[in-house]
Structure formats: structure tokens, C-alpha cells
PDB file of N, CA and C in Angstrom:
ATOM      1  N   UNK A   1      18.414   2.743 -33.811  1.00  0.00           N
ATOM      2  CA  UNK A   1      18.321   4.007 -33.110  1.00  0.00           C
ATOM      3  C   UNK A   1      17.035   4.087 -32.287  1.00  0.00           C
ATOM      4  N   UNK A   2      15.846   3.544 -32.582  1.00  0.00           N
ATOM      5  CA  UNK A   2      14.818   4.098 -32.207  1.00  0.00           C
ATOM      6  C   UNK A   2      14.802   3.054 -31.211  1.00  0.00           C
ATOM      7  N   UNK A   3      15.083   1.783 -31.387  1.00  0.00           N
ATOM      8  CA  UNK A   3      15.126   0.497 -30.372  1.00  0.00           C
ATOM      9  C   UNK A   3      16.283   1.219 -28.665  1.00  0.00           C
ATOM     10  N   UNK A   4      17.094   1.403 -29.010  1.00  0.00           N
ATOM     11  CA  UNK A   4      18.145   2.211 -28.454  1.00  0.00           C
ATOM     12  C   UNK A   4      17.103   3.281 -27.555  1.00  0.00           C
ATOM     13  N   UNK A   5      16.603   4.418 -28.011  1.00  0.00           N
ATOM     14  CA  UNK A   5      15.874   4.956 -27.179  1.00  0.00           C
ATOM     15  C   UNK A   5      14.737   4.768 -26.595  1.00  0.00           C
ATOM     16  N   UNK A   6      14.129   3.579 -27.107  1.00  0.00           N
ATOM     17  CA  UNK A   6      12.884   2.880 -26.536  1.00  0.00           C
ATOM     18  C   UNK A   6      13.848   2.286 -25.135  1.00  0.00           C
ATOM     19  N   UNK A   7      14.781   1.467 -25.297  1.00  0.00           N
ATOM     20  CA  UNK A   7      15.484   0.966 -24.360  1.00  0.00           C
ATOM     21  C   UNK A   7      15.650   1.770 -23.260  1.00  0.00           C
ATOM     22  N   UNK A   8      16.280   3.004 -23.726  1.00  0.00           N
ATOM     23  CA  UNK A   8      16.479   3.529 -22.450  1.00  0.00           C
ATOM     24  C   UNK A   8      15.217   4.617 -21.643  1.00  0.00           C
ATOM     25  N   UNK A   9      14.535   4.786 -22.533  1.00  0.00           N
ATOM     26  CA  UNK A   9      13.438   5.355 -21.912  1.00  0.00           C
ATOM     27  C   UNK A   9      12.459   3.949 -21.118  1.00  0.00           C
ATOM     28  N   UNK A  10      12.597   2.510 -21.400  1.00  0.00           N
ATOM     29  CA  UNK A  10      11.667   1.858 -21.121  1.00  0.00           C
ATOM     30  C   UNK A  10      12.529   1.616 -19.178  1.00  0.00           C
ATOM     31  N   UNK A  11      14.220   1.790 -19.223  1.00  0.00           N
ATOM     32  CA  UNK A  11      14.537   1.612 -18.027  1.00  0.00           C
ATOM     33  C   UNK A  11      14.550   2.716 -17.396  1.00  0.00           C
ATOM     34  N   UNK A  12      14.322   4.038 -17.690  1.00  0.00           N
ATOM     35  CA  UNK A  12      13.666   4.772 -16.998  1.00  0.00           C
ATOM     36  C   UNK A  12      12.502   4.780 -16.049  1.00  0.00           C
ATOM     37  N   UNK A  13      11.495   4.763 -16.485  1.00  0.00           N
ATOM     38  CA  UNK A  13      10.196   4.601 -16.044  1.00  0.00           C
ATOM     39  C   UNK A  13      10.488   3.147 -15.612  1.00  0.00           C
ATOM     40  N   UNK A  14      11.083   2.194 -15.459  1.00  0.00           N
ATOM     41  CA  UNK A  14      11.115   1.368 -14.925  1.00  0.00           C
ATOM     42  C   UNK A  14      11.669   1.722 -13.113  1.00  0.00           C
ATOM     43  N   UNK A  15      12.533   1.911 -13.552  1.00  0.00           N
ATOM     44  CA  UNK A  15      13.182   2.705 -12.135  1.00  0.00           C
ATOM     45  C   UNK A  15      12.196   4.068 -11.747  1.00  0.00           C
ATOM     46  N   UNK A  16      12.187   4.399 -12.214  1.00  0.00           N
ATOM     47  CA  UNK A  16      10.914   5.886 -11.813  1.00  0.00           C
ATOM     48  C   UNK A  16       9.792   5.160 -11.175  1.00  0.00           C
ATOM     49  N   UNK A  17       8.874   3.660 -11.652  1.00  0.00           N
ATOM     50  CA  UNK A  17       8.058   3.296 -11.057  1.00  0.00           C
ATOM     51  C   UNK A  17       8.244   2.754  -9.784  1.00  0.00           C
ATOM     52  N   UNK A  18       9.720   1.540  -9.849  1.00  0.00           N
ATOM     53  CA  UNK A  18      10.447   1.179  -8.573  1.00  0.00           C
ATOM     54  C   UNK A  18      10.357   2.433  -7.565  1.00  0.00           C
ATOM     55  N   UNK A  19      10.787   3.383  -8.038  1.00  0.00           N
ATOM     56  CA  UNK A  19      10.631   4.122  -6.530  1.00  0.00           C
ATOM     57  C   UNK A  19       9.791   5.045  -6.315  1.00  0.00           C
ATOM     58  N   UNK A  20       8.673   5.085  -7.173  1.00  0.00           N
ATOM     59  CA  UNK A  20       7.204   5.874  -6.428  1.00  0.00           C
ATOM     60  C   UNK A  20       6.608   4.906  -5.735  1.00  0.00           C
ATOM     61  N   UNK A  21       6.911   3.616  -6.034  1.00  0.00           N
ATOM     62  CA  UNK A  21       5.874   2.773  -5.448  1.00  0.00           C
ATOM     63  C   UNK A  21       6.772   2.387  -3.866  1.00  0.00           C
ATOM     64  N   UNK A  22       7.935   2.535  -3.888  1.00  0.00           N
ATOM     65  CA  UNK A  22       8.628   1.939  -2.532  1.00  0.00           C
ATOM     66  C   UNK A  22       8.324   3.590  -1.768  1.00  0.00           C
ATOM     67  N   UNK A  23       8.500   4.755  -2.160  1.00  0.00           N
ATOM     68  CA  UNK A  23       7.919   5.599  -1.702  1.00  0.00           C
ATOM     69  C   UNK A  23       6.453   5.957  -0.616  1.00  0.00           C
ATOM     70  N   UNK A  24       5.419   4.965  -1.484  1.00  0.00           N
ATOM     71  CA  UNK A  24       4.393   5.828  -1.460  1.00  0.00           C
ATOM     72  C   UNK A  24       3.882   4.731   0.631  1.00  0.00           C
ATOM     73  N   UNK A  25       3.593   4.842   0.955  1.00  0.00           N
ATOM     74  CA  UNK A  25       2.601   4.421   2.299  1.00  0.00           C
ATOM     75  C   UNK A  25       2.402   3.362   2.349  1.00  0.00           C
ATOM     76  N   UNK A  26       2.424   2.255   3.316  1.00  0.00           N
ATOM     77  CA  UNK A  26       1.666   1.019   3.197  1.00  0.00           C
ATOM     78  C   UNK A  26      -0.031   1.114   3.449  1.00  0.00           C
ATOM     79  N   UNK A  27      -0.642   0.283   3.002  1.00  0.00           N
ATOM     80  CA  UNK A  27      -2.075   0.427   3.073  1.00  0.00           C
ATOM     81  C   UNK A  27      -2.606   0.118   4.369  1.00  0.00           C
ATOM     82  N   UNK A  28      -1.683  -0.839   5.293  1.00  0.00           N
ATOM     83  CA  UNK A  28      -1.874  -1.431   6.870  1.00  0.00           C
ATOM     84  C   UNK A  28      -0.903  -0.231   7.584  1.00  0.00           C
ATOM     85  N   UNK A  29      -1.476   0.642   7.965  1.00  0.00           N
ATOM     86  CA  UNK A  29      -0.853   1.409   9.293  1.00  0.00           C
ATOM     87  C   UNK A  29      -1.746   0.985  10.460  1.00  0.00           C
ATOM     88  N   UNK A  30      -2.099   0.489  10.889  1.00  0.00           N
ATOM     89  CA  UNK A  30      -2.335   0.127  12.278  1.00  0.00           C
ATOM     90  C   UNK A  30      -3.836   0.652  12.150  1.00  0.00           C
ATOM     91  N   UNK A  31      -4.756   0.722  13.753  1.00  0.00           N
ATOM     92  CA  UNK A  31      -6.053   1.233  13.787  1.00  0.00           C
ATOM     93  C   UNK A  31      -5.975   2.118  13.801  1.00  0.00           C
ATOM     94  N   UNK A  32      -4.467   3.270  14.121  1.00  0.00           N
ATOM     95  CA  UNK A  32      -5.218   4.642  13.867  1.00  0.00           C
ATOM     96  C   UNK A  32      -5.013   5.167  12.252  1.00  0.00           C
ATOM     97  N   UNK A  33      -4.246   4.271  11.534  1.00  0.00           N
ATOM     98  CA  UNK A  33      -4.126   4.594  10.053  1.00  0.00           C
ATOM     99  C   UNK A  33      -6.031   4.187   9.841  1.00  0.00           C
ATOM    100  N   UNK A  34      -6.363   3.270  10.102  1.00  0.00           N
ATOM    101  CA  UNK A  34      -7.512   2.740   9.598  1.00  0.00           C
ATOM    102  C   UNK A  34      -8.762   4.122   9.699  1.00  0.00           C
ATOM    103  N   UNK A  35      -8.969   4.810  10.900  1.00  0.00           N
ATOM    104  CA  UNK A  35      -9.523   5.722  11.209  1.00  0.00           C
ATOM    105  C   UNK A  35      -9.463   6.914  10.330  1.00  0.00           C
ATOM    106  N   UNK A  36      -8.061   7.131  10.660  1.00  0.00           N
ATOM    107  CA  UNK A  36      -7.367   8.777   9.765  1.00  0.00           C
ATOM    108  C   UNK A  36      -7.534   8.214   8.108  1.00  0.00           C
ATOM    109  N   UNK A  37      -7.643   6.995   8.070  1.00  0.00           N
ATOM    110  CA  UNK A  37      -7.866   6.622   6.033  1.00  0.00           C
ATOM    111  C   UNK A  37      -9.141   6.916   5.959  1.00  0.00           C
ATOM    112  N   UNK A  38     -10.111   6.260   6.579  1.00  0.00           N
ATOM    113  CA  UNK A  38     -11.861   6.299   6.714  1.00  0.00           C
ATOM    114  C   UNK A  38     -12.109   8.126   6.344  1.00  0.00           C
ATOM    115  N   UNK A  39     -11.813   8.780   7.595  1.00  0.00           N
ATOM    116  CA  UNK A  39     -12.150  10.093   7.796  1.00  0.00           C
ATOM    117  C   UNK A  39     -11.865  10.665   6.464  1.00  0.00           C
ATOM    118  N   UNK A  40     -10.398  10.245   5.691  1.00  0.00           N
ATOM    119  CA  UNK A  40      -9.997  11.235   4.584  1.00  0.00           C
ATOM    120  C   UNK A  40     -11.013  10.637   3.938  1.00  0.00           C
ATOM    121  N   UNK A  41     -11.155   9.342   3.276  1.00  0.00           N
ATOM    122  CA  UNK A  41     -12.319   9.214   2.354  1.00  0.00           C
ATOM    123  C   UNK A  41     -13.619   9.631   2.246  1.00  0.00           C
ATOM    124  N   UNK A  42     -13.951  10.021   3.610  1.00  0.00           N
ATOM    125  CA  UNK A  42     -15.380  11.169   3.124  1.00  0.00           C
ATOM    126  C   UNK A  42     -15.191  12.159   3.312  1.00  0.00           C
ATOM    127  N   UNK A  43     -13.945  12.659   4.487  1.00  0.00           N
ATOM    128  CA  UNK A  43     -14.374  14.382   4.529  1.00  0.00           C
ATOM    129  C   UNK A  43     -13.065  14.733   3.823  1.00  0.00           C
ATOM    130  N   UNK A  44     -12.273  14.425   3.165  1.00  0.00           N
ATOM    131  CA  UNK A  44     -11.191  14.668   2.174  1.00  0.00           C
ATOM    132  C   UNK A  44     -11.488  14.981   0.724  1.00  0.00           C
ATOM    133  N   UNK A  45     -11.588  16.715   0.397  1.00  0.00           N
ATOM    134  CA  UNK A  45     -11.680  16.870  -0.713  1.00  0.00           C
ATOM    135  C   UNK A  45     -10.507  16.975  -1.675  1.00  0.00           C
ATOM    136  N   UNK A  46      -9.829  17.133  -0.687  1.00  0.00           N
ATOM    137  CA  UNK A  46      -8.131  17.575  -1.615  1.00  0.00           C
ATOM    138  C   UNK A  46      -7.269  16.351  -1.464  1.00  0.00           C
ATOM    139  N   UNK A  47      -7.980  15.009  -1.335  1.00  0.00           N
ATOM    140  CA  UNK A  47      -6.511  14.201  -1.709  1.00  0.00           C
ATOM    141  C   UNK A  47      -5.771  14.482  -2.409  1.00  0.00           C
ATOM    142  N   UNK A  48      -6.140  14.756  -3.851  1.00  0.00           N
ATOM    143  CA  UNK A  48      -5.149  14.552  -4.775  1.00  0.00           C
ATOM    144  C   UNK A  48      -3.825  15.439  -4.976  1.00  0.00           C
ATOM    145  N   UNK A  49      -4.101  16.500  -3.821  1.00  0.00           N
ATOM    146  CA  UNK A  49      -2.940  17.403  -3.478  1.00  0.00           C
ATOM    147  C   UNK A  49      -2.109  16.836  -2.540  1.00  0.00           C
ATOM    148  N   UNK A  50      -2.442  15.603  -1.660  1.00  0.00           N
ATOM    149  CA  UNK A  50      -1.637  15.004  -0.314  1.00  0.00           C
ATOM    150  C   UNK A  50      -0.265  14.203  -1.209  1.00  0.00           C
ATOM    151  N   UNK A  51       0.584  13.772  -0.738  1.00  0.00           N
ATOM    152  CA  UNK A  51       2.093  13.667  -0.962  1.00  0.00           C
ATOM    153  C   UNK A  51       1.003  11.911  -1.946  1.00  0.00           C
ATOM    154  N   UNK A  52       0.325  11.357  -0.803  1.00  0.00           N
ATOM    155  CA  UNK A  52       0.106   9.731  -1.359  1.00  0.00           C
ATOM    156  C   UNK A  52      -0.642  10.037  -2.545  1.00  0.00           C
ATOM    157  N   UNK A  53      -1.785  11.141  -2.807  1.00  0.00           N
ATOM    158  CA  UNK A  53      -2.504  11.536  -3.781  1.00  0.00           C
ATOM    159  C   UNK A  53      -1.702  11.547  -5.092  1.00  0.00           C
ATOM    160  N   UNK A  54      -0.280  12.386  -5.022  1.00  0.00           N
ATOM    161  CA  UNK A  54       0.421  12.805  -6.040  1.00  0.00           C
ATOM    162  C   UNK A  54       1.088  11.358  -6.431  1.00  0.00           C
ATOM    163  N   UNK A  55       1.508  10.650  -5.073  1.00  0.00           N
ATOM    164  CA  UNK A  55       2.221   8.935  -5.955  1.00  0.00           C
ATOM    165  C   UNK A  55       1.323   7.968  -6.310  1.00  0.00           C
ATOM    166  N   UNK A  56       0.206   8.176  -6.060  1.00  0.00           N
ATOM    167  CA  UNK A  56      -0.775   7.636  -6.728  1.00  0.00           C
ATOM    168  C   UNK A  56      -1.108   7.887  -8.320  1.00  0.00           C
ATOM    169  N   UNK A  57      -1.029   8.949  -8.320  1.00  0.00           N
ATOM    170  CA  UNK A  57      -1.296   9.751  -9.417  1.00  0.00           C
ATOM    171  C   UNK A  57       0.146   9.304 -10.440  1.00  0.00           C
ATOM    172  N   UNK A  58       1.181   9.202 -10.021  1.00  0.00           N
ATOM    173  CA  UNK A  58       2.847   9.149 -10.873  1.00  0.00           C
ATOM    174  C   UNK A  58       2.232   7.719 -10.821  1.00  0.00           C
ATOM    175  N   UNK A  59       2.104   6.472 -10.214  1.00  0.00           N
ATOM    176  CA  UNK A  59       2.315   5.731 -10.346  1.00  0.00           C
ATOM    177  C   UNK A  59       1.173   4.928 -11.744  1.00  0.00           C
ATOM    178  N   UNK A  60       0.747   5.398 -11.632  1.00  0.00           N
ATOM    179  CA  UNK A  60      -0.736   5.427 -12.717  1.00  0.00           C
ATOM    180  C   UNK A  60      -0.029   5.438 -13.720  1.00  0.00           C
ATOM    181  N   UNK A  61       0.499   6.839 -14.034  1.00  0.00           N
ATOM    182  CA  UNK A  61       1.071   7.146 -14.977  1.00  0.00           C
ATOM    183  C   UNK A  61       2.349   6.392 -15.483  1.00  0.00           C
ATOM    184  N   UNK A  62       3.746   6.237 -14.640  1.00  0.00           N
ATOM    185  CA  UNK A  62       4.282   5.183 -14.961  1.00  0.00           C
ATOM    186  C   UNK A  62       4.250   4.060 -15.184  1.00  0.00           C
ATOM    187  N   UNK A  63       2.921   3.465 -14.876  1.00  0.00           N
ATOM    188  CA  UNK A  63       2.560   1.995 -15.279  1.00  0.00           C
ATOM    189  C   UNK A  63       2.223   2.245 -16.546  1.00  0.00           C
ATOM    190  N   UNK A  64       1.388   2.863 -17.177  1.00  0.00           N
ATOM    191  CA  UNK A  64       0.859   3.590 -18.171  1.00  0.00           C
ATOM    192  C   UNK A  64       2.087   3.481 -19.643  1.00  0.00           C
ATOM    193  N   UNK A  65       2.618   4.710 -18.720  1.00  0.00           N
ATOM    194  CA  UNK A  65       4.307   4.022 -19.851  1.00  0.00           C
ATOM    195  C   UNK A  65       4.626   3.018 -20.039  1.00  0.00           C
ATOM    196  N   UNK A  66       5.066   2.391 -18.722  1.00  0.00           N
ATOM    197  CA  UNK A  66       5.819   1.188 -18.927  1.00  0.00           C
ATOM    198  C   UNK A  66       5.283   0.164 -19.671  1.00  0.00           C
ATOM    199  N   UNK A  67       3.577  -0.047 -19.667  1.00  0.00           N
ATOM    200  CA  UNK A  67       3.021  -0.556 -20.837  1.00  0.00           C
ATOM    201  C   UNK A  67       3.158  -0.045 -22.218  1.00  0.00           C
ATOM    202  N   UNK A  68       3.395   0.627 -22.502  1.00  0.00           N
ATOM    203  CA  UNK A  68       2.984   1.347 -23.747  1.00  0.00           C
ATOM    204  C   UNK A  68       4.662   1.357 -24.472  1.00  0.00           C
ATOM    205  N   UNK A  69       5.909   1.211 -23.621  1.00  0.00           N
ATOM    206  CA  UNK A  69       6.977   1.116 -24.087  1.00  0.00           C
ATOM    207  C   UNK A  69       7.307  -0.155 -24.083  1.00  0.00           C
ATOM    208  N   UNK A  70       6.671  -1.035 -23.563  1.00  0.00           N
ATOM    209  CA  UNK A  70       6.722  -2.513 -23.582  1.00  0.00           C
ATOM    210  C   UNK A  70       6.353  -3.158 -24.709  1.00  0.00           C
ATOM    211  N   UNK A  71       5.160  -2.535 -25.142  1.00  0.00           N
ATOM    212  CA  UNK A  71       4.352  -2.992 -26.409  1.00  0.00           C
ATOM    213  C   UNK A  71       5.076  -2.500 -27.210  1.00  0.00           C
ATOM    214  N   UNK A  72       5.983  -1.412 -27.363  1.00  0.00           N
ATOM    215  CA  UNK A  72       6.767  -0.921 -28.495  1.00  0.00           C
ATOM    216  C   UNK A  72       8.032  -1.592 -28.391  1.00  0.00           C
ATOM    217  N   UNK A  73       8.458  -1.406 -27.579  1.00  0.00           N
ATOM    218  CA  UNK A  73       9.604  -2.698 -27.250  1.00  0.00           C
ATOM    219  C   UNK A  73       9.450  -3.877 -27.967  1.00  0.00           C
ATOM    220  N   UNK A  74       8.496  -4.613 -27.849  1.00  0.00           N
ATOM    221  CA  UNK A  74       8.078  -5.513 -28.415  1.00  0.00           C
ATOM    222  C   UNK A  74       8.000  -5.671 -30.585  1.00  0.00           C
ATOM    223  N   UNK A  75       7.118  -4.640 -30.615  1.00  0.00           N
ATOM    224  CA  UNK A  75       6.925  -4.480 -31.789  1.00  0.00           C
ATOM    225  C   UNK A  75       8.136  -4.405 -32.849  1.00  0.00           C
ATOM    226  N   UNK A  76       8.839  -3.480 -32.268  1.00  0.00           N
ATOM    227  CA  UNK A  76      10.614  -2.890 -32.945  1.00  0.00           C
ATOM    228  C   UNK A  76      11.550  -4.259 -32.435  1.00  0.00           C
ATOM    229  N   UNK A  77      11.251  -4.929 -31.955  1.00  0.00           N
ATOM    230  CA  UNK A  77      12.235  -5.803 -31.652  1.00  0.00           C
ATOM    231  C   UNK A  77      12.178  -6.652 -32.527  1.00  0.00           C
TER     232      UNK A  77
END
């Protein structure tokens, strides 16, 4: 039972991570990405409210899981 819901919670967050990360921005937008990235990093107090801030933030977190259900995965298996 508990293997069973480790399972399916571990392909959850598996797929949940697959698509915050195909979601989130590439890091190469061109020179004016390079500029508009620069500018947010010093005069940007509110990233963590911007759309990339928040998949940054999920993706943290789903890696987070996906380790932590891996290692249990592991253990119960």
C-alpha cells in the first residue's frame, strides 16, 4: 500500500517537474534578454512575484520531492 502511493505520488511530481521546467524561459534570449535580465537583477525587488520567479520557486520544490520520494522509493522497495 504505501509502495503503491509512493509510486504514484513519485510520478506525479515527476510530470509536475517535466512541465515547470519546459514552461519556465530559456536563459539565452538574445541581447535584449541579456539587458532586461541585468536590469532585473539589481533594480528588481519583486522577482519572486514574476511568472519565472514563481517556476523557479515550484521547480526547487519539485526537485526537492522528487528526491525525497526517490529515497523512499528506494528504502520500501
Amino acid at each position: 500500500m504505501l509502495k503503491t502511493v509512493l509510486m504514484v505520488l513519485h510520478v506525479i511530481v515527476c510530470l509536475t517537474l517535466i512541465f515547470v521546467v519546459i514552461l519556465q524561459s530559456g536563459r539565452s534570449a538574445g541581447i535584449s534578454g541579456e539587458i532586461a535580465g541585468g536590469a532585473e537583477t539589481f533594480f528588481g525587488k519583486n522577482k519572486a512575484r514574476t511568472l519565472n520567479g514563481m517556476l523557479g520557486r515550484m521547480t526547487t520544490i519539485a526537485a526537492v520531492v522528487f528526491v525525497i520520494t526517490s529515497l523512499a522509493l528506494t528504502i520500501v522497495w
